[in-house]
C-alpha atoms as a PDB file:
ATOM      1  CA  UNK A   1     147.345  99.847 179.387  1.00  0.00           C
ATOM      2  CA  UNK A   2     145.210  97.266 177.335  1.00  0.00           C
ATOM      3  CA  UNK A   3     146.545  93.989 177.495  1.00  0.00           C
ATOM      4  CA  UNK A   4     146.032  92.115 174.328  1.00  0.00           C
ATOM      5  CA  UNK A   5     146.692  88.379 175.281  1.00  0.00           C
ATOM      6  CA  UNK A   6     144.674  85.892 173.426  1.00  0.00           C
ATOM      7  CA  UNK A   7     143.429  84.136 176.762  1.00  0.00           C
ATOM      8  CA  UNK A   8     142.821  84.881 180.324  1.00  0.00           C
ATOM      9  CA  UNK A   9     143.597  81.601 182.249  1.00  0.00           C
ATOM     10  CA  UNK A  10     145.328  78.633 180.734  1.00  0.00           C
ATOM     11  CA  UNK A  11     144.613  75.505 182.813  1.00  0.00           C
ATOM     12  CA  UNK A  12     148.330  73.359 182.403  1.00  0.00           C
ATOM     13  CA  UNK A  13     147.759  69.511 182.883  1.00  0.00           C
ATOM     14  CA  UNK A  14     144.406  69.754 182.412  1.00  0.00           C
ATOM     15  CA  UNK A  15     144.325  65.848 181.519  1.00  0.00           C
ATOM     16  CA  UNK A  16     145.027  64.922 184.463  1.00  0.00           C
ATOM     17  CA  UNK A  17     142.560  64.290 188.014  1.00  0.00           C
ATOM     18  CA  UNK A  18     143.093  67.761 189.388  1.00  0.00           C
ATOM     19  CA  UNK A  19     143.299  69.582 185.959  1.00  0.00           C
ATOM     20  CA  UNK A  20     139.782  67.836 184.869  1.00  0.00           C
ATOM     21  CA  UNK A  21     138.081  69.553 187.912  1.00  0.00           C
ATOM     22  CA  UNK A  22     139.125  72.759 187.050  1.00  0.00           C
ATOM     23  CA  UNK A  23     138.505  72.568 183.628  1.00  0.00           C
ATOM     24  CA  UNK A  24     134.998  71.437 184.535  1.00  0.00           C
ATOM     25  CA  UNK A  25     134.564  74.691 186.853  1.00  0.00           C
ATOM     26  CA  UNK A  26     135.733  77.020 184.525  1.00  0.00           C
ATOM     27  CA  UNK A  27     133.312  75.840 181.545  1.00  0.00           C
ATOM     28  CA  UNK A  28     130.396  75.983 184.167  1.00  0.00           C
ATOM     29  CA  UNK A  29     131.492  79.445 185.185  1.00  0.00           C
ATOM     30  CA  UNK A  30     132.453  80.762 181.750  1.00  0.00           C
ATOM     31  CA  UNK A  31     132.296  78.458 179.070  1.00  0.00           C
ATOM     32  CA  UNK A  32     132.183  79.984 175.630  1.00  0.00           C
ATOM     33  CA  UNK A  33     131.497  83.770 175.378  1.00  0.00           C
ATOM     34  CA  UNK A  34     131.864  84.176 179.342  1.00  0.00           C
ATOM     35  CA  UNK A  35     133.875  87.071 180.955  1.00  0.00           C
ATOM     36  CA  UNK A  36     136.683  84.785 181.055  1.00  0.00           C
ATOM     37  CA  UNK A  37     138.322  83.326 177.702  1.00  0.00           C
ATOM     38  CA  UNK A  38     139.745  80.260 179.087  1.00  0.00           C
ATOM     39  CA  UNK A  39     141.852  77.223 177.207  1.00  0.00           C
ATOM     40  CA  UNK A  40     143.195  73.876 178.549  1.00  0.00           C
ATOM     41  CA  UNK A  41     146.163  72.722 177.915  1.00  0.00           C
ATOM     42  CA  UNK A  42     148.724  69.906 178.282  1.00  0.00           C
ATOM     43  CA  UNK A  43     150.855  67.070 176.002  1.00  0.00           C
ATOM     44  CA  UNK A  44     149.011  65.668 174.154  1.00  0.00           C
ATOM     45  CA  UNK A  45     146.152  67.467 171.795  1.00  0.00           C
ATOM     46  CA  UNK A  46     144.800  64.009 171.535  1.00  0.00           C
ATOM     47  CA  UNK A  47     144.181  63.567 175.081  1.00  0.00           C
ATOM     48  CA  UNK A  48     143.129  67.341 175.683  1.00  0.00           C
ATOM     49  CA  UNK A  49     140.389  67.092 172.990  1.00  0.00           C
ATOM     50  CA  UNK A  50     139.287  63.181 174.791  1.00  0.00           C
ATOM     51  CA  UNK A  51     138.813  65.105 177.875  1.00  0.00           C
ATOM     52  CA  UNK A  52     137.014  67.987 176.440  1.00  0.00           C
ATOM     53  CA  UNK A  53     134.785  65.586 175.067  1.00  0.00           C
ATOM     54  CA  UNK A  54     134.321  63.429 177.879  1.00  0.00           C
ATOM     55  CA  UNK A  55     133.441  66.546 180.199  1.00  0.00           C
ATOM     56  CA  UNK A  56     131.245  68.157 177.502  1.00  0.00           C
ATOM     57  CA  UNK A  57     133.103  71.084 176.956  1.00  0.00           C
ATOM     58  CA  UNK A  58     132.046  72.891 173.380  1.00  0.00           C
ATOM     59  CA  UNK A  59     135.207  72.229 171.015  1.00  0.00           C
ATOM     60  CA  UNK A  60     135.325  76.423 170.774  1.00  0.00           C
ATOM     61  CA  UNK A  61     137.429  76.023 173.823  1.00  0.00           C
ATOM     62  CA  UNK A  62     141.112  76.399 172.596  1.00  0.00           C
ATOM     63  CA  UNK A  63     143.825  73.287 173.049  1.00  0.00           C
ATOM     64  CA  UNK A  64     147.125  74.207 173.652  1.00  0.00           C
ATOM     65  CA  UNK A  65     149.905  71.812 173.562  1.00  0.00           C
ATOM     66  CA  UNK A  66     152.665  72.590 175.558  1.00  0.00           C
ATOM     67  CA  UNK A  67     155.186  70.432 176.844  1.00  0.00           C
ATOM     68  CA  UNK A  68     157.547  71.339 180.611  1.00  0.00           C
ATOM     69  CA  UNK A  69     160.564  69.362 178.888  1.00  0.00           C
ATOM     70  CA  UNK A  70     160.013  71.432 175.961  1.00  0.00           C
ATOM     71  CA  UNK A  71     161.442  75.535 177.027  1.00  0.00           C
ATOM     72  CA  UNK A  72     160.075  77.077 173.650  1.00  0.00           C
ATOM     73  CA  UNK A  73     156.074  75.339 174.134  1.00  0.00           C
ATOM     74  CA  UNK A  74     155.944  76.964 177.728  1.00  0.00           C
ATOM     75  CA  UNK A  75     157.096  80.265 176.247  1.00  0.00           C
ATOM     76  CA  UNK A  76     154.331  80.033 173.532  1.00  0.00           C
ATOM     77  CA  UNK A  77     151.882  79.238 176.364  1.00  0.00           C
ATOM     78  CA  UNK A  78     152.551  81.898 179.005  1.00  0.00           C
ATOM     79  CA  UNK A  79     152.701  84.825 176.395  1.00  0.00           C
ATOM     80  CA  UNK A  80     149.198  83.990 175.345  1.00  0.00           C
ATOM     81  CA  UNK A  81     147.348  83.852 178.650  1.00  0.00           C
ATOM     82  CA  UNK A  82     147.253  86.371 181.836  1.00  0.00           C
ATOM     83  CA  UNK A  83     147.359  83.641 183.963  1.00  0.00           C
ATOM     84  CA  UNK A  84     148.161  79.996 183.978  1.00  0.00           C
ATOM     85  CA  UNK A  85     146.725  77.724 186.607  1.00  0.00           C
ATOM     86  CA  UNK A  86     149.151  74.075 187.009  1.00  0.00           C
ATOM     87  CA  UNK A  87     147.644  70.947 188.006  1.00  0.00           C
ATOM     88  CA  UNK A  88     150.831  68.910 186.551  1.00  0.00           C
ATOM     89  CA  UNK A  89     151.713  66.618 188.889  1.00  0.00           C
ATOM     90  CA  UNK A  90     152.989  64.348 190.372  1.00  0.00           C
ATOM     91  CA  UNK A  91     151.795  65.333 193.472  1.00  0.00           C
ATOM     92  CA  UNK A  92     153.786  63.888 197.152  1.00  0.00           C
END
């Protein structure tokens, strides 16, 4: 079976502290044209593109807005990636 999903990993609250590290691994592992098509995603496009900028991450990276109080933007989300890694906190 060929799976056809846009993506391969999705990091969700990747604005955030936790979310910018892994971001920042993935585009030195992968970045664009890597064995992994990776996108970050969060809120605010705004704030995902400011942090893609501010960690130098080529704007071929995808944005995905996606919202947890908002059923129908997580749906979007998780049907195009095979996995999603969360860094939405807060943390205790």
């Amino acid at each position: 079976m060929h799976d056809t999903r846009e993506l391969g990993i999705i990091v969700y609250g990747a604005t955030g502290y936790t979310g910018k590290l892994v971001a920042e691994y993935l585009n030195n592992q992968y970045g664009v044209g890597g064995a992994v098509r990776w996108a970050m995603a969060g809120r605010s496009a705004d704030k995902l593109a400011a942090v893609r900028d501010e960690l130098g991450i080529a704007t071929e990276i995808p944005l995905v807005v996606a919202d947890a109080s908002d059923p129908a933007s997580i749906r979007d989300m998780v049907q195009r990636t095979r996995v999603i890694i969360t860094t939405v906190g807060p943390y205790q």
